[in-house]
Protein backbone atom coordinates (compact mmCIF):
# COMPACT_ATOMS: atom_id res chain seq x y z
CA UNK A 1 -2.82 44.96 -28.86
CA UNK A 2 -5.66 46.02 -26.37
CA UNK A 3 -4.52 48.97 -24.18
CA UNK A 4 -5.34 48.41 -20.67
CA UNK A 5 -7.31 51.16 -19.02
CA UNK A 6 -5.21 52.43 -16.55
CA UNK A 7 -1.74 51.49 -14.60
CA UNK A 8 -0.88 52.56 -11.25
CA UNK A 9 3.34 53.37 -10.78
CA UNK A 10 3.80 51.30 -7.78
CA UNK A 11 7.23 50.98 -6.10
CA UNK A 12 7.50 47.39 -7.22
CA UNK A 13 6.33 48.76 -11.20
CA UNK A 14 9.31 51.75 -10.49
CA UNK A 15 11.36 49.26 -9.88
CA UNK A 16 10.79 47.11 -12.61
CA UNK A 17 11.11 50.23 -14.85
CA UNK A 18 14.05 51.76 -13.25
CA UNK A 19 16.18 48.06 -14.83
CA UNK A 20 14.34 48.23 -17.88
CA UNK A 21 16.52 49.26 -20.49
CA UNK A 22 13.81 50.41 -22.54
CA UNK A 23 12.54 52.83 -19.93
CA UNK A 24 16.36 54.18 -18.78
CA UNK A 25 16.74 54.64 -22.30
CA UNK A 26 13.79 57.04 -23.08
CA UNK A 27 13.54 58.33 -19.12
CA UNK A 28 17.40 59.05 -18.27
CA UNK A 29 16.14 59.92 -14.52
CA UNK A 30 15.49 55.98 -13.81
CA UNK A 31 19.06 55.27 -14.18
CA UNK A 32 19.93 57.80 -11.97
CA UNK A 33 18.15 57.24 -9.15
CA UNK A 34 18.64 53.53 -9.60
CA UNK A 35 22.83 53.87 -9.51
CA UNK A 36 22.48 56.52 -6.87
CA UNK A 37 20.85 53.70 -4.80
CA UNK A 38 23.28 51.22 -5.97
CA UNK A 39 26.14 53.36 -5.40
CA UNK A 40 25.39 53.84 -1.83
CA UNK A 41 25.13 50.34 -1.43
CA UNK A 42 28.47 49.70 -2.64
CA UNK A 43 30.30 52.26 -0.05
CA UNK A 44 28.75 50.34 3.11
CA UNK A 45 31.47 47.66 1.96
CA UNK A 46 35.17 47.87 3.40
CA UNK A 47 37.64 47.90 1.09
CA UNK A 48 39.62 45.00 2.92
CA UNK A 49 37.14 42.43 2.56
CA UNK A 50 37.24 39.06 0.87
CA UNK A 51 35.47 38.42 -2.43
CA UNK A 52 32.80 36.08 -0.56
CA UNK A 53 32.64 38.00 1.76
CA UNK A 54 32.05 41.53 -0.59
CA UNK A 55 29.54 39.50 -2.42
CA UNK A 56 27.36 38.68 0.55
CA UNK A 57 27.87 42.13 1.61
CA UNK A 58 27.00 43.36 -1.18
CA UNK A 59 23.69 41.60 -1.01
CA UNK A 60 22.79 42.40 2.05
CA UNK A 61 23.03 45.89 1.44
CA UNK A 62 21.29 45.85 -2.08
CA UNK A 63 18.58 44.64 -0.07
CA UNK A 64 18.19 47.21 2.71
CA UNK A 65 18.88 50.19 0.01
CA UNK A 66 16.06 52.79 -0.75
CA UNK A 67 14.56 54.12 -3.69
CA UNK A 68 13.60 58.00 -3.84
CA UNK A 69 10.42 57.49 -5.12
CA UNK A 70 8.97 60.74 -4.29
CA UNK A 71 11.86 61.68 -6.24
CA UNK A 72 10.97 59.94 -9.24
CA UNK A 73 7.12 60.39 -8.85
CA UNK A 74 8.12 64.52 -8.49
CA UNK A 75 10.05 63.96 -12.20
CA UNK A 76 7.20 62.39 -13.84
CA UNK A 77 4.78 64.98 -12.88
CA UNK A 78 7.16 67.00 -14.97
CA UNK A 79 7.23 65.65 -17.81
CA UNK A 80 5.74 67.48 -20.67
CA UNK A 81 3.25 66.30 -22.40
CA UNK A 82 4.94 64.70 -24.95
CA UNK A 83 6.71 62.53 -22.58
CA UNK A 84 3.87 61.62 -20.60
CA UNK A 85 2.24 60.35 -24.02
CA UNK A 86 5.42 58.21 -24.60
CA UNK A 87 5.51 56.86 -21.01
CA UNK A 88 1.69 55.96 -21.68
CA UNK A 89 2.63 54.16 -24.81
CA UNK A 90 5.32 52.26 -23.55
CA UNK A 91 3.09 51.18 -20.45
CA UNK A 92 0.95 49.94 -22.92
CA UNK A 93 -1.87 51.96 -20.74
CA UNK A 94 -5.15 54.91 -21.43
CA UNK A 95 -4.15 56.15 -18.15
CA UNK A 96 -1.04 56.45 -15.67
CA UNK A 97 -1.69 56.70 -12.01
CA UNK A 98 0.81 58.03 -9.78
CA UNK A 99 -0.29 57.01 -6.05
CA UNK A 100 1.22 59.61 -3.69
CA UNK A 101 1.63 60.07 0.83
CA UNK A 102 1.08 62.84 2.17
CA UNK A 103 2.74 64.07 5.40
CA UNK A 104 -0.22 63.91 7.30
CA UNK A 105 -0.50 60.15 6.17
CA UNK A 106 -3.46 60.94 3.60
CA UNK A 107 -3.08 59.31 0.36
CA UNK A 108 -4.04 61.16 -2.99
CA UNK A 109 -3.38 59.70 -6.68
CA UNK A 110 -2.39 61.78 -9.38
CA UNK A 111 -3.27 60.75 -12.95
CA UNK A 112 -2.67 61.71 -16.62
């Protein structure tokens, strides 16, 4: 299979990776940042609630929770180089972009 040249780590590829099995597997940190999201979700429910009622709940609130991303962008960085090979392999990709804000609103892109 062709590798495609490059692959930028977008929020909605994070995501995607972060339910992957295959990537929570070989990356541990996408799990946890995933359940840590999905945790917090599941305190904004009262315990006294129906079970329609917790399910719509819970729905709403899985879709208002947030993702650390810098978080997870920070962890990747960090990777050795070993790891960053695998990650490239599994993405199928030559190159891994990691598009980053800055405080000041400037973007910059990281890549390996």
């Amino acid at each position: 299979m062709a590798l495609k040249a490059s692959v930028e780590l977008s929020q909605t590829r994070l995501l995607s990776m972060m339910r992957s099995s295959i990537f929570t597997g070989e990356f541990p940190f996408f799990a946890d940042v995933y359940s840590a999201a999905t945790t917090s979700a599941q305190k904004a429910i009262p315990a006294n609630c129906s079970e329609c009622q917790r399910k719509r709940l819970l729905r709403e609130a899985m879709a208002r929770k947030s993702y650390d991303y810098d978080e997870l962008h920070r962890k990747i960085m960090a990777l050795p180089t070993e790891r960053k090979l695998r990650l490239k392999t599994l993405l199928q990709t030559r190159e891994v972009r990691i598009p980053n804000y800055l405080q000041n609103g400037k973007r910059i892109t990281m890549k390996f």
